[in-house]
Protein backbone atom coordinates (compact mmCIF):
# COMPACT_ATOMS: atom_id res chain seq x y z
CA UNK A 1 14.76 -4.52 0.22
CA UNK A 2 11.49 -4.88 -2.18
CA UNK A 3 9.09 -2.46 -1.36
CA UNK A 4 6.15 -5.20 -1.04
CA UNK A 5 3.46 -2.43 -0.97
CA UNK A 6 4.07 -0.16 -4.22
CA UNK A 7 4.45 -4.11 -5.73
CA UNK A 8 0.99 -4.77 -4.46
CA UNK A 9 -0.06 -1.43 -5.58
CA UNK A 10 1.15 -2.05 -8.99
CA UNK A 11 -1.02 -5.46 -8.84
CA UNK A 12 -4.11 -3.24 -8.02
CA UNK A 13 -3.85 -0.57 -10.76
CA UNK A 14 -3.10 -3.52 -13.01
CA UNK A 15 -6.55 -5.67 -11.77
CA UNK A 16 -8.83 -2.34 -11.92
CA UNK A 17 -8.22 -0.92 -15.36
CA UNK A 18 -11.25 0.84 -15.44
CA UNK A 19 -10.92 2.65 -11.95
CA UNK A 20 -7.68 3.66 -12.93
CA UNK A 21 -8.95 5.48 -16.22
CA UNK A 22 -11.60 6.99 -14.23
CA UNK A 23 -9.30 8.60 -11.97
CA UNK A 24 -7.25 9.40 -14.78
CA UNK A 25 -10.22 11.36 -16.57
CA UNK A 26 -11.62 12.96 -13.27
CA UNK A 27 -7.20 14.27 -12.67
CA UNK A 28 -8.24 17.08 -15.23
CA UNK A 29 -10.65 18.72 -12.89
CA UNK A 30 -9.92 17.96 -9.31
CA UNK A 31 -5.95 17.99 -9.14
CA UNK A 32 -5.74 21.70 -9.71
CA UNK A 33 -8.01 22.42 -6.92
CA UNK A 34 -6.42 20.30 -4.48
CA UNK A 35 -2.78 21.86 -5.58
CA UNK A 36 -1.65 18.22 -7.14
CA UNK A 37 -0.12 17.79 -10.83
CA UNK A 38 -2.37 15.42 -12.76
CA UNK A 39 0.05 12.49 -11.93
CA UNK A 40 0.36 13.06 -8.20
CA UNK A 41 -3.31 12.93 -7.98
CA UNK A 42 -4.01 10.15 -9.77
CA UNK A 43 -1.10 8.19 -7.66
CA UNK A 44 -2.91 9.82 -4.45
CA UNK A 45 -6.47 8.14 -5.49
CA UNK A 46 -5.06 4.64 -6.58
CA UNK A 47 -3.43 4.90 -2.96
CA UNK A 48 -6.65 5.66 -1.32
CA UNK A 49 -8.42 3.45 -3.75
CA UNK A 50 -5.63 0.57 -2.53
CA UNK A 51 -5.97 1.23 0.96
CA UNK A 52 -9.80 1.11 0.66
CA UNK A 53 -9.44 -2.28 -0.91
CA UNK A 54 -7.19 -3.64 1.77
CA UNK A 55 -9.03 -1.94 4.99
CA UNK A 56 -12.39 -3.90 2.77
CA UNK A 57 -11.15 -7.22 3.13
CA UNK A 58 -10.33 -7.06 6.82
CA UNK A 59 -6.59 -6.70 6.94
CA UNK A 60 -5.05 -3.96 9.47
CA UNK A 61 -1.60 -4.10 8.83
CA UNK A 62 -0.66 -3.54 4.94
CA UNK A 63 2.63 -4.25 5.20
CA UNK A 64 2.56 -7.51 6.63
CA UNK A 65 -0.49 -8.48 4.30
CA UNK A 66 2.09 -7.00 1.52
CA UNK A 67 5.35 -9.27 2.36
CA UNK A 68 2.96 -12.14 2.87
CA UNK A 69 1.45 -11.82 -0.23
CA UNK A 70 4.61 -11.01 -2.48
CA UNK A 71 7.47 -12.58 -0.83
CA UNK A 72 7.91 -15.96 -1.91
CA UNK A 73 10.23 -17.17 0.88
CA UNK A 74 8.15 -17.56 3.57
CA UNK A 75 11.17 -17.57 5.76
CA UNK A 76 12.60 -14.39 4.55
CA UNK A 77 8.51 -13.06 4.86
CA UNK A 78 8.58 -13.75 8.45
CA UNK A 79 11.96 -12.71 9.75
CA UNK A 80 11.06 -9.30 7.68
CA UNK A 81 7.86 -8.97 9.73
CA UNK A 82 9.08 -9.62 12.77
CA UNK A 83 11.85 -7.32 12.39
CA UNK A 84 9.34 -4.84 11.76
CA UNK A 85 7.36 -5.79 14.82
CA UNK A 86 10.36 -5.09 16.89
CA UNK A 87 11.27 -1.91 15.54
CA UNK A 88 8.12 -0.85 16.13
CA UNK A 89 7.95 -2.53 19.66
CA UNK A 90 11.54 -1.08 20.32
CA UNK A 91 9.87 2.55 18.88
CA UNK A 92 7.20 2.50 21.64
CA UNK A 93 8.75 1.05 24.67
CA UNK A 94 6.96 -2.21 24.83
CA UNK A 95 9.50 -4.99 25.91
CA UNK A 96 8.52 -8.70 24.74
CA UNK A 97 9.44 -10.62 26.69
């Protein structure tokens, strides 16, 4: 299966050049104290930064908003979401029906 959200996150980093070179430039001095290599960190912040975005423009679940966004079959979109939803139904006990 795609994984939706590292293809969305690869869409942010892509539209925010500039955010990305910051976080780049500011690696050098905070990775270190937080016990990251330079790359970890900056994939940590474009994460945050990502997340930030999505929780910004009102969506709750990124996943969904993810498979929605980059799956072009809508049918395939759906039946992956729902399956998703009932794992995570099936995880917690919550019959639907």
């Amino acid at each position: 299966m795609k994984d939706y959200y590292q293809i969305d996150l690869d869409e942010f980093i892509k539209d925010n050049p500039a955010l990305y070179y910051q976080v780049r430039k500011d690696a050098g001095l905070h990775s270190e104290a937080l016990g990251l290599t330079v790359p970890e960190f900056v994939s940590f912040k474009m994460k945050e930064a990502h997340s930030k975005s999505l929780l910004s423009m009102g969506i709750q679940d990124s996943f969904e908003y993810c498979v929605d966004k980059h799956e072009p079959d809508s049918e395939l979109a759906s039946k992956i979401i729902n399956e998703r939803r009932q794992k995570i139904n099936d995880l917690l006990g919550i019959d639907d029906q």
